[in-house]
PDB file of N, CA and C in Angstrom:
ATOM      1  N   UNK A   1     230.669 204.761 245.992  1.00  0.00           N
ATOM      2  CA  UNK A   1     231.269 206.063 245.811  1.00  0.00           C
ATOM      3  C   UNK A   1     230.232 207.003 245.193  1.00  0.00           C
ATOM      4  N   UNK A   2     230.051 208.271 246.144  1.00  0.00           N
ATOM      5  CA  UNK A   2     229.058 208.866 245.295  1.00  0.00           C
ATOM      6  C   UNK A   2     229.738 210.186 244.630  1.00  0.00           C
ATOM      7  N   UNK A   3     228.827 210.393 243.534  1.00  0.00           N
ATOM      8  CA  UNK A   3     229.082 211.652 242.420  1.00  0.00           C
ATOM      9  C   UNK A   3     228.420 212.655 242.263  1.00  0.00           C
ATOM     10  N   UNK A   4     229.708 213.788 242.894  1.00  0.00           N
ATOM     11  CA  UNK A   4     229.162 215.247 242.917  1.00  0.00           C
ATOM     12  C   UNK A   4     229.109 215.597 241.652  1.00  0.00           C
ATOM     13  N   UNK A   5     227.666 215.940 240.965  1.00  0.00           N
ATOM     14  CA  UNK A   5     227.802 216.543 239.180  1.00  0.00           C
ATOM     15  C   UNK A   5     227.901 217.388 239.015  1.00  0.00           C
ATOM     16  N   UNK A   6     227.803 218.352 240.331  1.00  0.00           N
ATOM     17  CA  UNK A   6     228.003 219.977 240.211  1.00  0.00           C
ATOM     18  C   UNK A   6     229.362 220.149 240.078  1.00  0.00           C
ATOM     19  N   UNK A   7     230.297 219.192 240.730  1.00  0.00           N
ATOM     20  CA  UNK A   7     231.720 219.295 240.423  1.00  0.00           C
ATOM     21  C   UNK A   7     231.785 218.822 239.357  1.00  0.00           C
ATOM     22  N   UNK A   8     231.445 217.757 238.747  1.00  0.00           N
ATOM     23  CA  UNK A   8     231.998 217.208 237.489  1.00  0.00           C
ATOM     24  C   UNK A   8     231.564 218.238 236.329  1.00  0.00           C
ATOM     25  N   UNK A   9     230.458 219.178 236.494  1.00  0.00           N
ATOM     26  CA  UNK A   9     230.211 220.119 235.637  1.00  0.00           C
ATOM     27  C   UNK A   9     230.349 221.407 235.757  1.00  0.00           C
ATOM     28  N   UNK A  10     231.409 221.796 236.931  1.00  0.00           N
ATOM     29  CA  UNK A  10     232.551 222.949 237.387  1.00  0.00           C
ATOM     30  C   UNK A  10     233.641 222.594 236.573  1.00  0.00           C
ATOM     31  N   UNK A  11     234.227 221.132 236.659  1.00  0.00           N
ATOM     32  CA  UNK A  11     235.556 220.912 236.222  1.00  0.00           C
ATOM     33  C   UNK A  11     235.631 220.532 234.729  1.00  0.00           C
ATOM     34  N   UNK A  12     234.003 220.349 234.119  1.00  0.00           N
ATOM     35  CA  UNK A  12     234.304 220.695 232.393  1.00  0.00           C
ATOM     36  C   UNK A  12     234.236 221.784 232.138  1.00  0.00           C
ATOM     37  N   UNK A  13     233.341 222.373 232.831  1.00  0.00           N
ATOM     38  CA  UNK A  13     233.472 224.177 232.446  1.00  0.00           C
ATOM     39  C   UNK A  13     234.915 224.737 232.266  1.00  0.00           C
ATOM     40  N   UNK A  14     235.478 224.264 233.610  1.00  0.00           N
ATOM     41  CA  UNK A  14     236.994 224.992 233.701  1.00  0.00           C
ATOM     42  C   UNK A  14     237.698 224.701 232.536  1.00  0.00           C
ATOM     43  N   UNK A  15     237.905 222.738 232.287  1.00  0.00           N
ATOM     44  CA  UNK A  15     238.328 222.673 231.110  1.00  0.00           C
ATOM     45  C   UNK A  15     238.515 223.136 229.664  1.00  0.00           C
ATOM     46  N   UNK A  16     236.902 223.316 229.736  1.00  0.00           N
ATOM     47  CA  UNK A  16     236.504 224.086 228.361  1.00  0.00           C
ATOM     48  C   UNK A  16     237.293 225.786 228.289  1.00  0.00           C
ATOM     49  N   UNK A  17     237.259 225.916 229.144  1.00  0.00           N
ATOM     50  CA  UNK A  17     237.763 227.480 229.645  1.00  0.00           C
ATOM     51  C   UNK A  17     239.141 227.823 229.212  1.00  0.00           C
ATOM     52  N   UNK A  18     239.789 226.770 229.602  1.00  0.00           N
ATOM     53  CA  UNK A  18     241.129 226.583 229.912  1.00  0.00           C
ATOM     54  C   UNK A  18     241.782 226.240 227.870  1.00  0.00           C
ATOM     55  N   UNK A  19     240.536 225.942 227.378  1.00  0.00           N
ATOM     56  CA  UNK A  19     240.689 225.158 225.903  1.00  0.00           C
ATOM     57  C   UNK A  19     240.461 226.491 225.312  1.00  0.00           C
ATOM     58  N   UNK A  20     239.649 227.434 225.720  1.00  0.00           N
ATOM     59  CA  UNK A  20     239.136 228.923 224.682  1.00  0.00           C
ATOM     60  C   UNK A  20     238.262 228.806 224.610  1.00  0.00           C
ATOM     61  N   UNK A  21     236.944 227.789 224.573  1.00  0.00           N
ATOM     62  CA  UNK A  21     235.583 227.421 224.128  1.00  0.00           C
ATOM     63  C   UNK A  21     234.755 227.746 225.608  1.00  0.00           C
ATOM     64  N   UNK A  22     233.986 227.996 225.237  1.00  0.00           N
ATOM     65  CA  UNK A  22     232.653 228.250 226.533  1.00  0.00           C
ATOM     66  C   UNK A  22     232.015 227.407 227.464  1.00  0.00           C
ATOM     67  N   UNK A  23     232.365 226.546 226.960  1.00  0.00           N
ATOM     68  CA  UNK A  23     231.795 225.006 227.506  1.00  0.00           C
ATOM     69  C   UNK A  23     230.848 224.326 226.240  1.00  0.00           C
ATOM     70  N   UNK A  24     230.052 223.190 227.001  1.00  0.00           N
ATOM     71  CA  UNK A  24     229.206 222.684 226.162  1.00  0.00           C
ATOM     72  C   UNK A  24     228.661 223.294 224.717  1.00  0.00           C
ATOM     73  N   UNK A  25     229.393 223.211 223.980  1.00  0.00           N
ATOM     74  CA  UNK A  25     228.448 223.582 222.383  1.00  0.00           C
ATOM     75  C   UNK A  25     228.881 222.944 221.610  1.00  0.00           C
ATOM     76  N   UNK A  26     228.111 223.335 220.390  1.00  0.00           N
ATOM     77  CA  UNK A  26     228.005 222.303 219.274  1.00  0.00           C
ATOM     78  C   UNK A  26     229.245 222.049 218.926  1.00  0.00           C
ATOM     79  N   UNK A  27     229.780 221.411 218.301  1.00  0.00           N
ATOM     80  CA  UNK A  27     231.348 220.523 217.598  1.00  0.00           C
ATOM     81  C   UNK A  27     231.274 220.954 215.982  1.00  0.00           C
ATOM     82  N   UNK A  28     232.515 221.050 215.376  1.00  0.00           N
ATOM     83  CA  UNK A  28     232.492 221.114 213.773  1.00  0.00           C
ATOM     84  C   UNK A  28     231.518 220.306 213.347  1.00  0.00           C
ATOM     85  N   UNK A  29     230.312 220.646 212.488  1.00  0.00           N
ATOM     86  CA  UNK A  29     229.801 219.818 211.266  1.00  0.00           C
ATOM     87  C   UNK A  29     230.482 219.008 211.057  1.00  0.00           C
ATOM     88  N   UNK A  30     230.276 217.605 210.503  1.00  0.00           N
ATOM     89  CA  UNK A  30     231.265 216.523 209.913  1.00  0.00           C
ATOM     90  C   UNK A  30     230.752 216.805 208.129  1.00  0.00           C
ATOM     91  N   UNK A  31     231.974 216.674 207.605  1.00  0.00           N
ATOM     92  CA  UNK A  31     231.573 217.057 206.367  1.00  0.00           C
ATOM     93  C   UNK A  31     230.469 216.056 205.658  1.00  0.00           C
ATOM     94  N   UNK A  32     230.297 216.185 204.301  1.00  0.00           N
ATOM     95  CA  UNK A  32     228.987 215.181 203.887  1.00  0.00           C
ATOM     96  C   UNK A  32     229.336 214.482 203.455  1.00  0.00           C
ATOM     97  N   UNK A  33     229.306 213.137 203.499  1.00  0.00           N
ATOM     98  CA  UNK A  33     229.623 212.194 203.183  1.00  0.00           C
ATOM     99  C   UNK A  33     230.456 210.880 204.053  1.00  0.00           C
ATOM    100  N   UNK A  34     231.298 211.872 205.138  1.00  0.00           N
ATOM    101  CA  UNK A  34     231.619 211.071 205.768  1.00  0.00           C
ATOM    102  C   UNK A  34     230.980 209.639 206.474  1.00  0.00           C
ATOM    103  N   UNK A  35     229.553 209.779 206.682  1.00  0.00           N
ATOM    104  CA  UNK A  35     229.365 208.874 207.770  1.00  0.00           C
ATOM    105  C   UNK A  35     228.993 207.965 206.685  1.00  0.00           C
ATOM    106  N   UNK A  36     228.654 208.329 205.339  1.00  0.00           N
ATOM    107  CA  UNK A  36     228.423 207.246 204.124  1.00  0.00           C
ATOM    108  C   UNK A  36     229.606 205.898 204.025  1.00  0.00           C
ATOM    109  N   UNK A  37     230.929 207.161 204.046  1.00  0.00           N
ATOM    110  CA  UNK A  37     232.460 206.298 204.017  1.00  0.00           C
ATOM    111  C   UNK A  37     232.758 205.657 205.102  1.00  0.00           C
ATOM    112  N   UNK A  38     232.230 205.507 206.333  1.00  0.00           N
ATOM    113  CA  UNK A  38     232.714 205.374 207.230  1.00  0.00           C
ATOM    114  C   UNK A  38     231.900 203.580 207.401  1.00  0.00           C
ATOM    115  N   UNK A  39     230.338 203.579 206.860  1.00  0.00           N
ATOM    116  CA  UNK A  39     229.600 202.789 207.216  1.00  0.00           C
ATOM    117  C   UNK A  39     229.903 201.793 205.755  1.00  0.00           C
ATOM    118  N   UNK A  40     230.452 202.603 204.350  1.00  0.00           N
ATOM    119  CA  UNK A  40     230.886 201.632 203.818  1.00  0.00           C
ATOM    120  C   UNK A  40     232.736 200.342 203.979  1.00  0.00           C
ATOM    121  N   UNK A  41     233.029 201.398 204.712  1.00  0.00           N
ATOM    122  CA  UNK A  41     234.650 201.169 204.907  1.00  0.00           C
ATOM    123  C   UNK A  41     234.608 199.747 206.079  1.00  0.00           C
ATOM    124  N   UNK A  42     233.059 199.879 207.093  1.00  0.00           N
ATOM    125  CA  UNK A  42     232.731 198.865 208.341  1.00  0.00           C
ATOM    126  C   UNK A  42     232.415 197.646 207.206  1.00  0.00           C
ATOM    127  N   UNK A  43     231.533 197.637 206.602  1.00  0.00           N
ATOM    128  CA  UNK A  43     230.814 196.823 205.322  1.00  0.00           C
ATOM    129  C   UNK A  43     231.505 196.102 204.924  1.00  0.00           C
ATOM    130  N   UNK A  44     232.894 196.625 203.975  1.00  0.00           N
ATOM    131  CA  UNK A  44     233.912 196.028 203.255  1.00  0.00           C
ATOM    132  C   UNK A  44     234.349 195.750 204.340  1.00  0.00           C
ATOM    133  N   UNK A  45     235.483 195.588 205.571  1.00  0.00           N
ATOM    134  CA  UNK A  45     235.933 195.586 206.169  1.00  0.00           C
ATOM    135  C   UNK A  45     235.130 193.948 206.774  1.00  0.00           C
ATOM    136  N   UNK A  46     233.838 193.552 206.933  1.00  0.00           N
ATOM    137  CA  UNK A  46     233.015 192.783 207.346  1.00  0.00           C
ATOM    138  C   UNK A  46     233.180 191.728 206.120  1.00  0.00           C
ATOM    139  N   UNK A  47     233.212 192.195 205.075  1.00  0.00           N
ATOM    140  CA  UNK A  47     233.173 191.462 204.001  1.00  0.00           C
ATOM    141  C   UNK A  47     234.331 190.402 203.930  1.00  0.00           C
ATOM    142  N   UNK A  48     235.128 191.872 204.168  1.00  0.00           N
ATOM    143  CA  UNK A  48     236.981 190.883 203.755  1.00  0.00           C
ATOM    144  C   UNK A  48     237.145 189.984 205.039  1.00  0.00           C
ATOM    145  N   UNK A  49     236.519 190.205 206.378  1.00  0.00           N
ATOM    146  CA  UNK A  49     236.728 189.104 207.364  1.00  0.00           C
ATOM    147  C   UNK A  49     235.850 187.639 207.148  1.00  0.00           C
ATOM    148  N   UNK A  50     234.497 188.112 206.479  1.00  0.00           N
ATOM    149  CA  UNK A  50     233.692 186.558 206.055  1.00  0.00           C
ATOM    150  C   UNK A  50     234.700 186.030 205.127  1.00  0.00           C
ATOM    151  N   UNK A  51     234.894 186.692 204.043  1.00  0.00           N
ATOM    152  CA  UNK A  51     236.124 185.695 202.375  1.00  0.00           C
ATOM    153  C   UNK A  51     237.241 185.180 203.429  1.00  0.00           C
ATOM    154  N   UNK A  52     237.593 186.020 204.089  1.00  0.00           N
ATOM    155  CA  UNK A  52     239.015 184.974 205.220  1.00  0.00           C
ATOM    156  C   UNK A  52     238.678 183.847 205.640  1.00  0.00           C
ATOM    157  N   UNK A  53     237.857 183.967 206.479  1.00  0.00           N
ATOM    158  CA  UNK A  53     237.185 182.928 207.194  1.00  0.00           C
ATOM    159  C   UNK A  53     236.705 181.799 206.039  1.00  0.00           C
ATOM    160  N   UNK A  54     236.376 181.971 204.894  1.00  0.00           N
ATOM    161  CA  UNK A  54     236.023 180.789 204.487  1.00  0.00           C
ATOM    162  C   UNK A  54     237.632 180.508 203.971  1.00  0.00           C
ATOM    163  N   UNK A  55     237.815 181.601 203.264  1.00  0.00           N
ATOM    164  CA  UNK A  55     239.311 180.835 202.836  1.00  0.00           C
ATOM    165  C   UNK A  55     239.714 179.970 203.393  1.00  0.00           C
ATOM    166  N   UNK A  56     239.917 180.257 205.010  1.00  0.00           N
ATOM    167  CA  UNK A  56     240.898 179.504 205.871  1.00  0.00           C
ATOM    168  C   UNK A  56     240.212 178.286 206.332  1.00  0.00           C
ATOM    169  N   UNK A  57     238.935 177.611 205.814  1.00  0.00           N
ATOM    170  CA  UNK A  57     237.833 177.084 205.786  1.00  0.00           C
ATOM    171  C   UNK A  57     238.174 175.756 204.973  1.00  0.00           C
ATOM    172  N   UNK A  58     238.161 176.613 203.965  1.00  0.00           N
ATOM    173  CA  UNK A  58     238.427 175.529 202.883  1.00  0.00           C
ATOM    174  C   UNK A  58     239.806 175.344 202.603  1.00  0.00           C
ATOM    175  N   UNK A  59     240.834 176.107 203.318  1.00  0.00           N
ATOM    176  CA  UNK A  59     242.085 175.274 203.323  1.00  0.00           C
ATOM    177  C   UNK A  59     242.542 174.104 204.370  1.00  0.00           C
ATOM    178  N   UNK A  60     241.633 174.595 205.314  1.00  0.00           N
ATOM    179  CA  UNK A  60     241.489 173.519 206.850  1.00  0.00           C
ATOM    180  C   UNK A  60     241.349 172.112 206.107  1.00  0.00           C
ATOM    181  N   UNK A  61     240.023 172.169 205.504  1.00  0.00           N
ATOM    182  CA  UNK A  61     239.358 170.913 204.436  1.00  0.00           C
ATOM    183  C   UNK A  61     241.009 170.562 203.929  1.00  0.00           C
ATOM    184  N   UNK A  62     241.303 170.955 203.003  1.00  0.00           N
ATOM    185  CA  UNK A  62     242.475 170.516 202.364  1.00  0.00           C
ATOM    186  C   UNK A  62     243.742 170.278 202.763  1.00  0.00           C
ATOM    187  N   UNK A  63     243.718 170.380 204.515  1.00  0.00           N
ATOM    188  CA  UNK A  63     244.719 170.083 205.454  1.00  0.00           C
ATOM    189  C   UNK A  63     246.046 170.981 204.881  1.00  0.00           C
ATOM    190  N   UNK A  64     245.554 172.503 204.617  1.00  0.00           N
ATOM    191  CA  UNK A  64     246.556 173.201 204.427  1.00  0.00           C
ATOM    192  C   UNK A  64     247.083 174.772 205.660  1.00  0.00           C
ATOM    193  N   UNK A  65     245.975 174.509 206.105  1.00  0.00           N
ATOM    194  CA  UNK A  65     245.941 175.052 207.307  1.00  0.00           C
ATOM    195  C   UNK A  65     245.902 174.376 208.618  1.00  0.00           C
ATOM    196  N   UNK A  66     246.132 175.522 209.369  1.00  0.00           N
ATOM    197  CA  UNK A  66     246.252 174.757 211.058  1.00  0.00           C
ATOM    198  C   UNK A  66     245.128 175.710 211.599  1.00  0.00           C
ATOM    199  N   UNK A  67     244.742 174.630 212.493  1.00  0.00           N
ATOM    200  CA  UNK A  67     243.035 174.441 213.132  1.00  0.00           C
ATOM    201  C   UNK A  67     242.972 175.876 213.470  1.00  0.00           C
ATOM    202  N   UNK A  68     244.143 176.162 214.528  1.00  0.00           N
ATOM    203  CA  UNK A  68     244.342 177.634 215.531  1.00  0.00           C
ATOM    204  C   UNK A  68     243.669 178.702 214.097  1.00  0.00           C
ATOM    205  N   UNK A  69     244.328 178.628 213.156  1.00  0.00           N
ATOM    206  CA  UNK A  69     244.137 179.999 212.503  1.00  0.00           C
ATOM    207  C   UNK A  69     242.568 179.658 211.792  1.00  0.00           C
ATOM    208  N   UNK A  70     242.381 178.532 211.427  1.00  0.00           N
ATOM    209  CA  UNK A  70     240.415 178.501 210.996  1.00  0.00           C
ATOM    210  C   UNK A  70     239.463 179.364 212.073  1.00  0.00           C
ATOM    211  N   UNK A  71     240.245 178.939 213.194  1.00  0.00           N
ATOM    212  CA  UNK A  71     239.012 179.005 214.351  1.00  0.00           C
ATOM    213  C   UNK A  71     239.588 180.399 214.793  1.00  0.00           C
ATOM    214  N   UNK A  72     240.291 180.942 214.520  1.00  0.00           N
ATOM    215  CA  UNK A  72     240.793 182.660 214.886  1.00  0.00           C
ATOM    216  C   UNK A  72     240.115 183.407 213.373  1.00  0.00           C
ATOM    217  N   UNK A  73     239.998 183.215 212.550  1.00  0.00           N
ATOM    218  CA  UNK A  73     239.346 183.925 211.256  1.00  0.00           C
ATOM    219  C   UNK A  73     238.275 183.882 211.412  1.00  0.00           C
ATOM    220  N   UNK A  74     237.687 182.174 211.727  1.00  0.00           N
ATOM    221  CA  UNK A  74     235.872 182.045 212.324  1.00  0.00           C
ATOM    222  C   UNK A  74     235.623 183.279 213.002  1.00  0.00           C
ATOM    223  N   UNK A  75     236.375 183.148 214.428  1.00  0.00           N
ATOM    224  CA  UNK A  75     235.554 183.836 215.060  1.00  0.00           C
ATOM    225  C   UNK A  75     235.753 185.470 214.983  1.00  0.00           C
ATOM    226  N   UNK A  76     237.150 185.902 214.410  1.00  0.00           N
ATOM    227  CA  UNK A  76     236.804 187.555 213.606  1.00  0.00           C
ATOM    228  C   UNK A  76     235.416 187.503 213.258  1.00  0.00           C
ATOM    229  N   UNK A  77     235.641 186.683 211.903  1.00  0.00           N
ATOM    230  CA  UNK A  77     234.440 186.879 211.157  1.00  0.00           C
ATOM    231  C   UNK A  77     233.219 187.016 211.676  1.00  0.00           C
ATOM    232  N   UNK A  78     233.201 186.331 212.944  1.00  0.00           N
ATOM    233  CA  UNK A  78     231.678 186.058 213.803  1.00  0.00           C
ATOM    234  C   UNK A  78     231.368 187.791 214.831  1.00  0.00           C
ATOM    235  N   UNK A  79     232.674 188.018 215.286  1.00  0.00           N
ATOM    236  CA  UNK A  79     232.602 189.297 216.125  1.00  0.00           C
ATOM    237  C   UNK A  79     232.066 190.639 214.581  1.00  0.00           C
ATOM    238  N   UNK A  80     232.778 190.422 213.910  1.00  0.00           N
ATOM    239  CA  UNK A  80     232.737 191.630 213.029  1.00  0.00           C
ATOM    240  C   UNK A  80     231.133 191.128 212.348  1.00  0.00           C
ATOM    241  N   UNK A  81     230.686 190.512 212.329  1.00  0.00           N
ATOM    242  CA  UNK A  81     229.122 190.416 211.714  1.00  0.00           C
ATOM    243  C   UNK A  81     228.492 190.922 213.264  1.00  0.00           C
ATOM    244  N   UNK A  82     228.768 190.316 214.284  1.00  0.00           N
ATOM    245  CA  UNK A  82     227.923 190.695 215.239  1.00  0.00           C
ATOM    246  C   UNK A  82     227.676 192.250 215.569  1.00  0.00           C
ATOM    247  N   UNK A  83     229.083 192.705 215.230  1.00  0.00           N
ATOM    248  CA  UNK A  83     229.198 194.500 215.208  1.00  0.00           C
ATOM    249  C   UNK A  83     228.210 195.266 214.104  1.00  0.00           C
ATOM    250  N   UNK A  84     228.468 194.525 213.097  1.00  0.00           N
ATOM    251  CA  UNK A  84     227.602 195.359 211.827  1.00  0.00           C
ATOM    252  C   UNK A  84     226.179 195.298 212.651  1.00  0.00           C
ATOM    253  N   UNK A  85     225.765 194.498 212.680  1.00  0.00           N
ATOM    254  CA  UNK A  85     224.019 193.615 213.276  1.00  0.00           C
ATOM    255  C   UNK A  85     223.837 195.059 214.082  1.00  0.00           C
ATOM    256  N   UNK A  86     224.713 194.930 215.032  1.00  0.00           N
ATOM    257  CA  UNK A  86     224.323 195.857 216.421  1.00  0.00           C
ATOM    258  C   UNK A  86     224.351 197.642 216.335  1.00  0.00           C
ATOM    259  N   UNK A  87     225.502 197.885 215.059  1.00  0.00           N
ATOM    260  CA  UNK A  87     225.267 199.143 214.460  1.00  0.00           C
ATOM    261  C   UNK A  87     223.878 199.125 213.627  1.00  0.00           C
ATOM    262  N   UNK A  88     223.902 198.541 212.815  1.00  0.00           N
ATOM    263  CA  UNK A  88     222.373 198.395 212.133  1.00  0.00           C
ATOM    264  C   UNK A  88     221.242 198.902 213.233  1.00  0.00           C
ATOM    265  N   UNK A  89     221.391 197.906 214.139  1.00  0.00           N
ATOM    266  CA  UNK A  89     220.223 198.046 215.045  1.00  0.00           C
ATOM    267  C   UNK A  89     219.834 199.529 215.699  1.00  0.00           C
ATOM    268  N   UNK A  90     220.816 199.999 215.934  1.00  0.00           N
ATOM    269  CA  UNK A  90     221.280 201.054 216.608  1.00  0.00           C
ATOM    270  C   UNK A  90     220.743 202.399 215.578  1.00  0.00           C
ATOM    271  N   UNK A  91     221.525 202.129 213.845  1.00  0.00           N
ATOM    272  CA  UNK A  91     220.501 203.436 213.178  1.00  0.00           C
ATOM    273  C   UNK A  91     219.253 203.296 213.020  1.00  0.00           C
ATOM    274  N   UNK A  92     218.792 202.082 212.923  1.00  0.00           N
ATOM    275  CA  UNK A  92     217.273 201.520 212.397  1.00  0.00           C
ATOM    276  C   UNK A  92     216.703 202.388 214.042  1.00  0.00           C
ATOM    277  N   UNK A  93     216.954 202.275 214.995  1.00  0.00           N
ATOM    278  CA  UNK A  93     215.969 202.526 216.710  1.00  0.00           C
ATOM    279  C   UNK A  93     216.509 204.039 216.407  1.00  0.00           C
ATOM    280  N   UNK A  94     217.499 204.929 216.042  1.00  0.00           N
ATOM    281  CA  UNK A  94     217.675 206.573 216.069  1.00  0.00           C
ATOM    282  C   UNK A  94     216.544 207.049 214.979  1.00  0.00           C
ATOM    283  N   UNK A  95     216.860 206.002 213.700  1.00  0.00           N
ATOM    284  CA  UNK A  95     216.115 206.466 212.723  1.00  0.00           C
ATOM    285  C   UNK A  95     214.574 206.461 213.258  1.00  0.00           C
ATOM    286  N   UNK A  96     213.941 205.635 213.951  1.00  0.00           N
ATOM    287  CA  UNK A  96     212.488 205.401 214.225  1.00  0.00           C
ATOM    288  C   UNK A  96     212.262 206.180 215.122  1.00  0.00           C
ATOM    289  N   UNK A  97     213.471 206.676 216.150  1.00  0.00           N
ATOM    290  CA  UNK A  97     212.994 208.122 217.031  1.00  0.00           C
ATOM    291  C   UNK A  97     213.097 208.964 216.340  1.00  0.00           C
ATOM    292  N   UNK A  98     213.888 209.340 215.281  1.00  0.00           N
ATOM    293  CA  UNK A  98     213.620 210.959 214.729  1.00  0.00           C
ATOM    294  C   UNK A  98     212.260 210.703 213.676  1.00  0.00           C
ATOM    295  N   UNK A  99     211.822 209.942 213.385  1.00  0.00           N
ATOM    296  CA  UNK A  99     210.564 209.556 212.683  1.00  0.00           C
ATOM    297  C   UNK A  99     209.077 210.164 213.764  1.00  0.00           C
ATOM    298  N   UNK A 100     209.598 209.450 215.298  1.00  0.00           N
ATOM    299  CA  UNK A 100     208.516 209.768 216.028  1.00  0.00           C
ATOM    300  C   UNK A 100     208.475 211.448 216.756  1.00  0.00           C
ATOM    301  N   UNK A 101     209.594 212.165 216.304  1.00  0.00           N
ATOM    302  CA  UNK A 101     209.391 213.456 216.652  1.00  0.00           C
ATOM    303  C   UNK A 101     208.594 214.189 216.205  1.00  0.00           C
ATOM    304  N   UNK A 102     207.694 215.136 217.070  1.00  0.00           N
ATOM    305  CA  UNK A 102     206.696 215.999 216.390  1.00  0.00           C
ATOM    306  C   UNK A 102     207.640 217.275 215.490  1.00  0.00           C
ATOM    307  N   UNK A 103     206.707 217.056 215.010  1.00  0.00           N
ATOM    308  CA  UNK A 103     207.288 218.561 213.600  1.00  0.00           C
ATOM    309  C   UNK A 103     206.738 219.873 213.878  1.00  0.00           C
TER     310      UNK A 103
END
């Protein structure tokens, strides 16, 4: 299937049109601090899924848990570390391009 972009960038124009805005421009500022709260809220959030996961770890050990829920907390815990990793990665490679921009 091929893609006309002159249409697809007729029919945001219109959209935008249709919204009051001109098309393509800048978006509200995000206030300051937000992306601080946002990357600590992922953090904790990462945190409280590793303490589960062992919890449910060491209650497995003590045959107070059932297998299903060890191995459903494991693998939260495993997706939500893999997410942090890949955001990390992601500011560390933006941060090293706005580093390599000329001034």
């Amino acid at each position: 299937m091929a893609v006309d972009f002159s249409r697809a960038a007729d029919a945001l124009n219109k959209a935008a049109q249709l919204g009051g805005s001109t098309g393509m421009e800048a978006r509200d500022t995000p206030a300051p601090g937000q992306f601080a709260e946002m990357v600590q809220k992922v953090a904790e959030n990462a945190i409280e899924a590793g303490e589960k996961s062992e919890q449910m770890t060491a209650a497995a050990v003590q045959d107070k848990a059932d297998l299903t829920e060890v191995v459903t907390a494991i693998s939260n815990a495993e997706v939500t570390l893999q997410t942090v990793v890949a955001v990390r990665d992601r500011i560390i490679s933006a941060y090293q391009q706005i580093l390599r921009m000329p001034i």
